[in-house]
PDB file of N, CA and C in Angstrom:
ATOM      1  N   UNK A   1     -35.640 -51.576  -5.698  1.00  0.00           N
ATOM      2  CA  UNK A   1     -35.246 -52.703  -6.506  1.00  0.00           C
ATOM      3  C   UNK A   1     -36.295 -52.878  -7.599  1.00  0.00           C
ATOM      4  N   UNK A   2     -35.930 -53.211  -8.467  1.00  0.00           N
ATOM      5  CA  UNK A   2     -36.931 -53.297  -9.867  1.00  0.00           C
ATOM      6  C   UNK A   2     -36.031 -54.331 -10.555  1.00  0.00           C
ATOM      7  N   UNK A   3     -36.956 -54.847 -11.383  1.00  0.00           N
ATOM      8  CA  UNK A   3     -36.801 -55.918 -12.359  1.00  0.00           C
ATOM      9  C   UNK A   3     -38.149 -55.941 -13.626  1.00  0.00           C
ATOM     10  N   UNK A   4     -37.181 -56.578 -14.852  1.00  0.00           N
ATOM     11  CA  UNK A   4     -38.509 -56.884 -15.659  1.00  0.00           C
ATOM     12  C   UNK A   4     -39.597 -57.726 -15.652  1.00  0.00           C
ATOM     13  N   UNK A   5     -39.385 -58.477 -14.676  1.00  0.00           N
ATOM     14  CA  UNK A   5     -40.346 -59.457 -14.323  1.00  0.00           C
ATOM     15  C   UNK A   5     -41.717 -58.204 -13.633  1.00  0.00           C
ATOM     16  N   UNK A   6     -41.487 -57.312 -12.560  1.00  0.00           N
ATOM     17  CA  UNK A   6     -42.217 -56.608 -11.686  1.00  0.00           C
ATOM     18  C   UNK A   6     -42.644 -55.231 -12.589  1.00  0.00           C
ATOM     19  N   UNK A   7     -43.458 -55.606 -14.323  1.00  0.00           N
ATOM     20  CA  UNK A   7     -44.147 -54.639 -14.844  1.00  0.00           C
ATOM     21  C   UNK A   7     -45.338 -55.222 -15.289  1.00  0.00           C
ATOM     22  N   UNK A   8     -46.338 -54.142 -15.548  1.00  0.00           N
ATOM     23  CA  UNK A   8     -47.553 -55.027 -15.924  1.00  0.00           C
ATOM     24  C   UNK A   8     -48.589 -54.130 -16.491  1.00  0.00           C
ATOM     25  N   UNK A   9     -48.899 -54.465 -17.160  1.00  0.00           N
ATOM     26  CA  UNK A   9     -49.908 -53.242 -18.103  1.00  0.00           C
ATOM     27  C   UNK A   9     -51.219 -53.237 -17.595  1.00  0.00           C
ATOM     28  N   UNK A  10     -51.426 -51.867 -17.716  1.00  0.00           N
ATOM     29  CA  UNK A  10     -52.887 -51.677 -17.087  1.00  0.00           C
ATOM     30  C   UNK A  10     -54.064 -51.249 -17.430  1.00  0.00           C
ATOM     31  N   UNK A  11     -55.198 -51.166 -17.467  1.00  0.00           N
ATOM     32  CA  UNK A  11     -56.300 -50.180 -18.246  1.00  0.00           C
ATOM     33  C   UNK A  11     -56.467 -48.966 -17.174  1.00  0.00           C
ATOM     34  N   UNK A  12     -57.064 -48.045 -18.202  1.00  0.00           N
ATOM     35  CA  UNK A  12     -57.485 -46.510 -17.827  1.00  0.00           C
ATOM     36  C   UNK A  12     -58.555 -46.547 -16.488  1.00  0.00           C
ATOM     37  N   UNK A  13     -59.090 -47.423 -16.421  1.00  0.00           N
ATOM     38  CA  UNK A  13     -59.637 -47.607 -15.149  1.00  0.00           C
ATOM     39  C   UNK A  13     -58.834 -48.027 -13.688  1.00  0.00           C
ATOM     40  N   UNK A  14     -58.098 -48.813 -13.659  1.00  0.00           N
ATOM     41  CA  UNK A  14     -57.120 -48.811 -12.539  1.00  0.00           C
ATOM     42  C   UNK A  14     -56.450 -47.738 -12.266  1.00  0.00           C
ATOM     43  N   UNK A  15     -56.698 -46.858 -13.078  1.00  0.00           N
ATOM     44  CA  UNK A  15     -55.829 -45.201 -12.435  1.00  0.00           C
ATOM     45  C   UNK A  15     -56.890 -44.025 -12.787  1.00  0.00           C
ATOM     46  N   UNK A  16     -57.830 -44.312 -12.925  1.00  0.00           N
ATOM     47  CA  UNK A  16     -58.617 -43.088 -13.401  1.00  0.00           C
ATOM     48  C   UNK A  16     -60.021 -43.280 -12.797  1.00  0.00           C
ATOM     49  N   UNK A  17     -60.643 -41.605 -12.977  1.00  0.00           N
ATOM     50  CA  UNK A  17     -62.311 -41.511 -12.240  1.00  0.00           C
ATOM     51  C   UNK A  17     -63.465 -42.196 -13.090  1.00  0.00           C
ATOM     52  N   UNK A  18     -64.402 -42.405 -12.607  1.00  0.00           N
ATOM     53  CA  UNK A  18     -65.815 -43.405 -13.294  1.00  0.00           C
ATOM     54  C   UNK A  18     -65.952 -41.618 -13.895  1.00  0.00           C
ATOM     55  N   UNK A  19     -66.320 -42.584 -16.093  1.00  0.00           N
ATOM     56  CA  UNK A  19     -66.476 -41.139 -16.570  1.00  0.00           C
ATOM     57  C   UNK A  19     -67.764 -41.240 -16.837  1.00  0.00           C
ATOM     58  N   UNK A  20     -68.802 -42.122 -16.630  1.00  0.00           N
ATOM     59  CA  UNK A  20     -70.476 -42.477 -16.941  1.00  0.00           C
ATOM     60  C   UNK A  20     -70.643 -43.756 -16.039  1.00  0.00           C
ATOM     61  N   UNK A  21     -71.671 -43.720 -15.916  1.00  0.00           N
ATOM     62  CA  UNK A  21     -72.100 -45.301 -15.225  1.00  0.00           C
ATOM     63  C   UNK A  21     -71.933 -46.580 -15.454  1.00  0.00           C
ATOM     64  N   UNK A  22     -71.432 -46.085 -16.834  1.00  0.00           N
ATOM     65  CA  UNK A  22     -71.044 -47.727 -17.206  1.00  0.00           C
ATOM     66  C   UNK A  22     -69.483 -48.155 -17.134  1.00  0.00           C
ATOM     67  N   UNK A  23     -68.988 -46.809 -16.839  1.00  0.00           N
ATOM     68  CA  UNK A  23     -67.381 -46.929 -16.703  1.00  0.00           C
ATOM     69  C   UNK A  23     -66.966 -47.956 -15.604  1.00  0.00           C
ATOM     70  N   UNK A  24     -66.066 -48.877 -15.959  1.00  0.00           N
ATOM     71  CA  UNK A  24     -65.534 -49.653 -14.811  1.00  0.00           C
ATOM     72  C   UNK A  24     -64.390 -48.955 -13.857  1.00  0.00           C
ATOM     73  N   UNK A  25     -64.241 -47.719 -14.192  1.00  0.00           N
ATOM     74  CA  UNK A  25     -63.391 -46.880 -12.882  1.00  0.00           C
ATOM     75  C   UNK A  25     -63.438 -47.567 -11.748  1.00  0.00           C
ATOM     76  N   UNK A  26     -62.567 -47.305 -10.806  1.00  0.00           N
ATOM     77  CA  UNK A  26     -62.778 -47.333  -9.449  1.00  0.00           C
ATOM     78  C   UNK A  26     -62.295 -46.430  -8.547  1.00  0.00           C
ATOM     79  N   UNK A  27     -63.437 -45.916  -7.521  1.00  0.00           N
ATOM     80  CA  UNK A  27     -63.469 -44.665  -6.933  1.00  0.00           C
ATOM     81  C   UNK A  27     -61.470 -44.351  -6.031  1.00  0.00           C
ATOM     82  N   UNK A  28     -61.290 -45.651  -5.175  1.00  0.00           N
ATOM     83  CA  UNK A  28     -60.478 -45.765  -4.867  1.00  0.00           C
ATOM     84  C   UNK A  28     -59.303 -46.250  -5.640  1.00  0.00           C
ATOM     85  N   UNK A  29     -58.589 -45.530  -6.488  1.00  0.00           N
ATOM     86  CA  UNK A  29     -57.618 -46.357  -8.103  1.00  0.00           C
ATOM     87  C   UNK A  29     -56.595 -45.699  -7.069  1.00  0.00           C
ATOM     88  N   UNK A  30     -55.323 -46.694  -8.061  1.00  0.00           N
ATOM     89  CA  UNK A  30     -54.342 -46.672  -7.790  1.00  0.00           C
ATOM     90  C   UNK A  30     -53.893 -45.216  -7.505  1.00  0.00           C
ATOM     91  N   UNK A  31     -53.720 -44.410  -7.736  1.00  0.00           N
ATOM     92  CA  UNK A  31     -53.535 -43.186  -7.549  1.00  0.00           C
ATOM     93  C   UNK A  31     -54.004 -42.152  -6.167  1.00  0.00           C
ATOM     94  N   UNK A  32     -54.910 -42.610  -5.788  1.00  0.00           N
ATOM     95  CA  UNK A  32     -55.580 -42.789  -4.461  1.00  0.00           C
ATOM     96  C   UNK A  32     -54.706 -43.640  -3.158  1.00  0.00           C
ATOM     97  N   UNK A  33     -53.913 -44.801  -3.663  1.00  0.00           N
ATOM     98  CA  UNK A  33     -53.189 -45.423  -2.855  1.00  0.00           C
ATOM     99  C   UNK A  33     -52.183 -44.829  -3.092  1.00  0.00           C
ATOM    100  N   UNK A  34     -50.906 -44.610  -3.987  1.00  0.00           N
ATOM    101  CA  UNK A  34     -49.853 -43.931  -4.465  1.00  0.00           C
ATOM    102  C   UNK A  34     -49.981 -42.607  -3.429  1.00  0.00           C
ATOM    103  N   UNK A  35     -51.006 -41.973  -3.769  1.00  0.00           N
ATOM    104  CA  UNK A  35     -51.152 -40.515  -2.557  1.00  0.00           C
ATOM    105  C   UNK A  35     -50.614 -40.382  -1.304  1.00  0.00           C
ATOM    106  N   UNK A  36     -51.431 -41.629  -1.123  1.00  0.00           N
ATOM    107  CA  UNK A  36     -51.044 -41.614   0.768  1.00  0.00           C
ATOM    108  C   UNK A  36     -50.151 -42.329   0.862  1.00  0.00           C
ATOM    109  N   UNK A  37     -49.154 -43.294  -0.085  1.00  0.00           N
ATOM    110  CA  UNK A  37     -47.794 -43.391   0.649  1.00  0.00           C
ATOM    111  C   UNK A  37     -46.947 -42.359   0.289  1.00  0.00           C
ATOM    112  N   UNK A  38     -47.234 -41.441  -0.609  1.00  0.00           N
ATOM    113  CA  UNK A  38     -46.305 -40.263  -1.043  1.00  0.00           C
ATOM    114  C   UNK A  38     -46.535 -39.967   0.374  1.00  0.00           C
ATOM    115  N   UNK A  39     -47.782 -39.187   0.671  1.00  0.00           N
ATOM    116  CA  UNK A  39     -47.770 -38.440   1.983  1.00  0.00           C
ATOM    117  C   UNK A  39     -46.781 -38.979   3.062  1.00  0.00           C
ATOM    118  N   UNK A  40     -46.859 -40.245   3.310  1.00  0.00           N
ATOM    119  CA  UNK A  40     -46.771 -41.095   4.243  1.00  0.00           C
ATOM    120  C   UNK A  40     -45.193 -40.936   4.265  1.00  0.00           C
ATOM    121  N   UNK A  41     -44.086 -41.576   3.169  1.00  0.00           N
ATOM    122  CA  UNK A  41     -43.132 -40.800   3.012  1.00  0.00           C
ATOM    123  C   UNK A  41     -42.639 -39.557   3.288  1.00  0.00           C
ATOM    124  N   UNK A  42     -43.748 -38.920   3.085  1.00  0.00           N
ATOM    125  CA  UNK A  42     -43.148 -36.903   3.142  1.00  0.00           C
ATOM    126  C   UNK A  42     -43.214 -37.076   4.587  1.00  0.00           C
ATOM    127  N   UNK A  43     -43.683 -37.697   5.569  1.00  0.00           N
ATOM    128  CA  UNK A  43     -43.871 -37.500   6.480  1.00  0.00           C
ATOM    129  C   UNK A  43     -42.762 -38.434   7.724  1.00  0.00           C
ATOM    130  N   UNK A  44     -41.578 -38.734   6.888  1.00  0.00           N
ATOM    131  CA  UNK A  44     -40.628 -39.473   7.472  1.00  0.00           C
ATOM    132  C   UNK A  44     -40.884 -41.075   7.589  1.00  0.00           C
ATOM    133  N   UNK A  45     -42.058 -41.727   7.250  1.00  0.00           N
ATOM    134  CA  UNK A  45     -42.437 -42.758   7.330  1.00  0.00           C
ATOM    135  C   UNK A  45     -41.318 -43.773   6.597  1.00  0.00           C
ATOM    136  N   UNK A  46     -41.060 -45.153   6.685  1.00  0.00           N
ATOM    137  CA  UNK A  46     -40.359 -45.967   6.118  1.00  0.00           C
ATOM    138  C   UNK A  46     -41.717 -46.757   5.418  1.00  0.00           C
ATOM    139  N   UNK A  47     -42.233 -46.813   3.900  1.00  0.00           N
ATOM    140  CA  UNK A  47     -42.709 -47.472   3.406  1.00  0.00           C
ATOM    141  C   UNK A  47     -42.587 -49.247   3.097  1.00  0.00           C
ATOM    142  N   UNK A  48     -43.420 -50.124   2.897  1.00  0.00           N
ATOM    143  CA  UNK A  48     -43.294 -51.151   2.546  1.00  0.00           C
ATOM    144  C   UNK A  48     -44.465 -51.181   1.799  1.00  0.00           C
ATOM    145  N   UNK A  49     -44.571 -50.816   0.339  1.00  0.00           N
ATOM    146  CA  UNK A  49     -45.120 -50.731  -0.814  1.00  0.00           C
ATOM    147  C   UNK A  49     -45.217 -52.511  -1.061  1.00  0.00           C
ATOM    148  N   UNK A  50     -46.468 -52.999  -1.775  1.00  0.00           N
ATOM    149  CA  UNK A  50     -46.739 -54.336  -2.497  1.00  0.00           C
ATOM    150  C   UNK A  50     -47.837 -53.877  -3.635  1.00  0.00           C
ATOM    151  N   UNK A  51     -47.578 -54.106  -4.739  1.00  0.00           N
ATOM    152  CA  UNK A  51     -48.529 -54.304  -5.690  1.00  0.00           C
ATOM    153  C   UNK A  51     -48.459 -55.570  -6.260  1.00  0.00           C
ATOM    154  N   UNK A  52     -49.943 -56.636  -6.510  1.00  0.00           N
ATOM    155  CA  UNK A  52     -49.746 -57.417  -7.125  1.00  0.00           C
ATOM    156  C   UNK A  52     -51.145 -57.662  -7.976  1.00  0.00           C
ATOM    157  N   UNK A  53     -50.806 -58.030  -8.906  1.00  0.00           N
ATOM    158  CA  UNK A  53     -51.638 -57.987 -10.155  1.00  0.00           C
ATOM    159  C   UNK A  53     -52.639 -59.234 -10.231  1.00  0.00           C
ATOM    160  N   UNK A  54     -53.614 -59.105 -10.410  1.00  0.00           N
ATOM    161  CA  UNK A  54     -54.906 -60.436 -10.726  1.00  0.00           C
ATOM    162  C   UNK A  54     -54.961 -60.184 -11.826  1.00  0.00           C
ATOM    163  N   UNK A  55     -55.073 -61.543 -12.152  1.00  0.00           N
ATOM    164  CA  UNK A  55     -55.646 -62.308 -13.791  1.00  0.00           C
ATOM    165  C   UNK A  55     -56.443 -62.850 -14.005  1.00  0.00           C
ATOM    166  N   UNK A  56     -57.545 -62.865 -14.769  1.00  0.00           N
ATOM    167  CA  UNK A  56     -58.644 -64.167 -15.184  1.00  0.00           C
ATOM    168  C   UNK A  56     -58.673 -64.463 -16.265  1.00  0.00           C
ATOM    169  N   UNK A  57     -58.720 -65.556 -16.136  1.00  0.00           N
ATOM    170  CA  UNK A  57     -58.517 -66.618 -17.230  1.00  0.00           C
ATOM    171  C   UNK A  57     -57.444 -66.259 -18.048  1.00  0.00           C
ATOM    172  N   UNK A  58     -57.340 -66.669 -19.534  1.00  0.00           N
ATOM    173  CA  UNK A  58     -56.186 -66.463 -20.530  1.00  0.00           C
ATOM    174  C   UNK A  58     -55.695 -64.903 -20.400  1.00  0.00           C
ATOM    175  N   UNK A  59     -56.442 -63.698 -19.822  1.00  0.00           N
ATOM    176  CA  UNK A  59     -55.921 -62.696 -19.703  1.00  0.00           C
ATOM    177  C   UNK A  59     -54.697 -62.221 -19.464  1.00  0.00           C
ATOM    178  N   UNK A  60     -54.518 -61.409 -20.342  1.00  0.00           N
ATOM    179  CA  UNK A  60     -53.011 -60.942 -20.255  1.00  0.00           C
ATOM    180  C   UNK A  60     -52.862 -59.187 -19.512  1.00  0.00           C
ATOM    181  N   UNK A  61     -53.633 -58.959 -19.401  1.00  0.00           N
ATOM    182  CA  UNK A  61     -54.156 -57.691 -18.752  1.00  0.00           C
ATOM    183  C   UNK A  61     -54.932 -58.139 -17.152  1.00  0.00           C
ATOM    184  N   UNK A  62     -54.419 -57.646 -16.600  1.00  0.00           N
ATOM    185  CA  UNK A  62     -54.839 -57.931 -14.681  1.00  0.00           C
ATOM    186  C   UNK A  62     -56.496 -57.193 -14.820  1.00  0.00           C
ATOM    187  N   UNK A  63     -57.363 -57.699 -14.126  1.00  0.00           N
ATOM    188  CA  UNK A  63     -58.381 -57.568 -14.224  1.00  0.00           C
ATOM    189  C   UNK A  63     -58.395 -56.532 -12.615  1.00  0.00           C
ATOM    190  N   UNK A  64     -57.424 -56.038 -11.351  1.00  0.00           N
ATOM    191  CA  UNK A  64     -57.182 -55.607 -10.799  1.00  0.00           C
ATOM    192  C   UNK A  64     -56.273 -55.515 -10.226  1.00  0.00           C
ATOM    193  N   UNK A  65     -55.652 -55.001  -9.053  1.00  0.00           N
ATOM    194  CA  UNK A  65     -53.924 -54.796  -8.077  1.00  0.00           C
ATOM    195  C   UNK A  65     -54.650 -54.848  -6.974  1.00  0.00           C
ATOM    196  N   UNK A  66     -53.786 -55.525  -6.277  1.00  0.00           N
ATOM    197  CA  UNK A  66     -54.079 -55.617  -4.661  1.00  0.00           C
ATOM    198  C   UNK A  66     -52.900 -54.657  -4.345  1.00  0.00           C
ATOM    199  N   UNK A  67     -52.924 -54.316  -3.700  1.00  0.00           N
ATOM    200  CA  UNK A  67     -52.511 -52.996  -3.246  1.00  0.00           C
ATOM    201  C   UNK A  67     -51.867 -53.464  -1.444  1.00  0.00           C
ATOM    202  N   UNK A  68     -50.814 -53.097  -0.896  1.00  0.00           N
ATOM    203  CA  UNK A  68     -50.482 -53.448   0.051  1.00  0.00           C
ATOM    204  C   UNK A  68     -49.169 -52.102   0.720  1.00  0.00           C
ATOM    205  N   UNK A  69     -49.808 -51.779   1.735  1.00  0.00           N
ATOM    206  CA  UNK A  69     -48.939 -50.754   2.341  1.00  0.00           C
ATOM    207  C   UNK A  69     -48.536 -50.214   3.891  1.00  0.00           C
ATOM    208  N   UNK A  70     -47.427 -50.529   4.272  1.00  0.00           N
ATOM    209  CA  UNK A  70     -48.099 -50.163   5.813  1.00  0.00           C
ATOM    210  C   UNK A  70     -46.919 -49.246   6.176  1.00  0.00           C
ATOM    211  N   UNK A  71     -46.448 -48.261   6.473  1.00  0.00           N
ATOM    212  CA  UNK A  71     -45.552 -47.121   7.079  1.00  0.00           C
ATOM    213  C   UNK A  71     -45.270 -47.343   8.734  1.00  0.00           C
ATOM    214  N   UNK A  72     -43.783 -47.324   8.918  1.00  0.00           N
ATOM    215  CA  UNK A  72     -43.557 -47.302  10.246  1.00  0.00           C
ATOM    216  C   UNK A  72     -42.552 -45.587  10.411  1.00  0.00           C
ATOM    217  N   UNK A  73     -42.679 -45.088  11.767  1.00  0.00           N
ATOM    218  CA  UNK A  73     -42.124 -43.699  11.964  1.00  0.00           C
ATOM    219  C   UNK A  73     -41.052 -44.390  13.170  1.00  0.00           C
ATOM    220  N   UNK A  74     -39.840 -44.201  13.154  1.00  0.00           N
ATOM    221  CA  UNK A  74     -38.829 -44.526  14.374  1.00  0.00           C
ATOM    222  C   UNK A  74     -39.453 -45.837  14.877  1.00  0.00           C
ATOM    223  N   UNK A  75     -39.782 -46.875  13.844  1.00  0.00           N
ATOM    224  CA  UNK A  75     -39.644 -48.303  14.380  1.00  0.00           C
ATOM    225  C   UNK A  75     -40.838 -48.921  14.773  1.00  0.00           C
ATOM    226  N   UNK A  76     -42.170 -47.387  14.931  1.00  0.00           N
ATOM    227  CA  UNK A  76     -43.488 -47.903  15.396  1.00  0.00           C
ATOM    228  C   UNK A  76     -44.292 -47.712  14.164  1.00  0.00           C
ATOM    229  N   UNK A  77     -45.918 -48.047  14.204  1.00  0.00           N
ATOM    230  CA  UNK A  77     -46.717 -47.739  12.805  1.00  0.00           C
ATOM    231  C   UNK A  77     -46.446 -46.587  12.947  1.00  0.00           C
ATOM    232  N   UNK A  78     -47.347 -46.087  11.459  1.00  0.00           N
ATOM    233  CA  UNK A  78     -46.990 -44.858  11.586  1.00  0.00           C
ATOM    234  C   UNK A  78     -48.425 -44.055  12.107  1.00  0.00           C
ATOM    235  N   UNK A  79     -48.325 -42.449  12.153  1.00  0.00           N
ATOM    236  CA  UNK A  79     -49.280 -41.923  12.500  1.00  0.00           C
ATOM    237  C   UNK A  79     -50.544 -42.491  11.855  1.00  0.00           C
ATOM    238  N   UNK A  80     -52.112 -42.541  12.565  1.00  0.00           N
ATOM    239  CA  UNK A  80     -53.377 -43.095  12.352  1.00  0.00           C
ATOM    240  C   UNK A  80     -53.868 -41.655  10.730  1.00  0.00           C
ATOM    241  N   UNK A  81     -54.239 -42.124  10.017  1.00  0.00           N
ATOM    242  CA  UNK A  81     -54.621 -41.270   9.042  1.00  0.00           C
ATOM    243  C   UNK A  81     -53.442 -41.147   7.980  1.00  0.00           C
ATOM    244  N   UNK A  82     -52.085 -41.142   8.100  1.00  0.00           N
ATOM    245  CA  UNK A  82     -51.265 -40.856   7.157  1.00  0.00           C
ATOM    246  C   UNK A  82     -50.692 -42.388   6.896  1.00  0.00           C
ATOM    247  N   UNK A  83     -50.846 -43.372   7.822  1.00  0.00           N
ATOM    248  CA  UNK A  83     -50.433 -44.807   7.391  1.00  0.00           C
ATOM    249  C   UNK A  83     -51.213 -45.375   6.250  1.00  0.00           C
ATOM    250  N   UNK A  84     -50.720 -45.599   4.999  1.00  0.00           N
ATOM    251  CA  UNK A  84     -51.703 -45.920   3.630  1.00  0.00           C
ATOM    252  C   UNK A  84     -52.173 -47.631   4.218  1.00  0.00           C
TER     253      UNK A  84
END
């Protein structure tokens, strides 16, 4: 299910590697989470994906995503290591 309400623009750091020390990257970015529910999926899992976006102050750009994911296999969690 999608809607236009559920888009949100992001900077190069929420999906990308620290490129100097001063980069605000983060080691664990979205793409890092995306991974392991792909896996988690490939692996028969039933996903329940949540992304939700933080703001500060007048910002119109999320200052981060909370990230929310948990995989069940035939009704139980799913396997330890492939559950995102």
């Amino acid at each position: 299910m999608s809607s236009k309400g559920n888009l949100s623009t992001c900077s190069r750091s929420a999906n990308a590697n620290r490129i100097s020390p001063n980069d605000p990257g983060i080691a664990e970015h979205m793409f890092y989470c995306e991974k392991q529910v792909k896996q988690a999926i490939g692996q028969g899992q039933v996903v329940h994906y949540q992304v939700t976006p933080v703001y500060m102050g007048p910002r119109t750009v999320p200052v981060a995503y909370e990230i929310q994911a948990s995989g069940t296999l035939n009704g139980k969690p799913g396997p330890t290591g492939a559950t995102p």
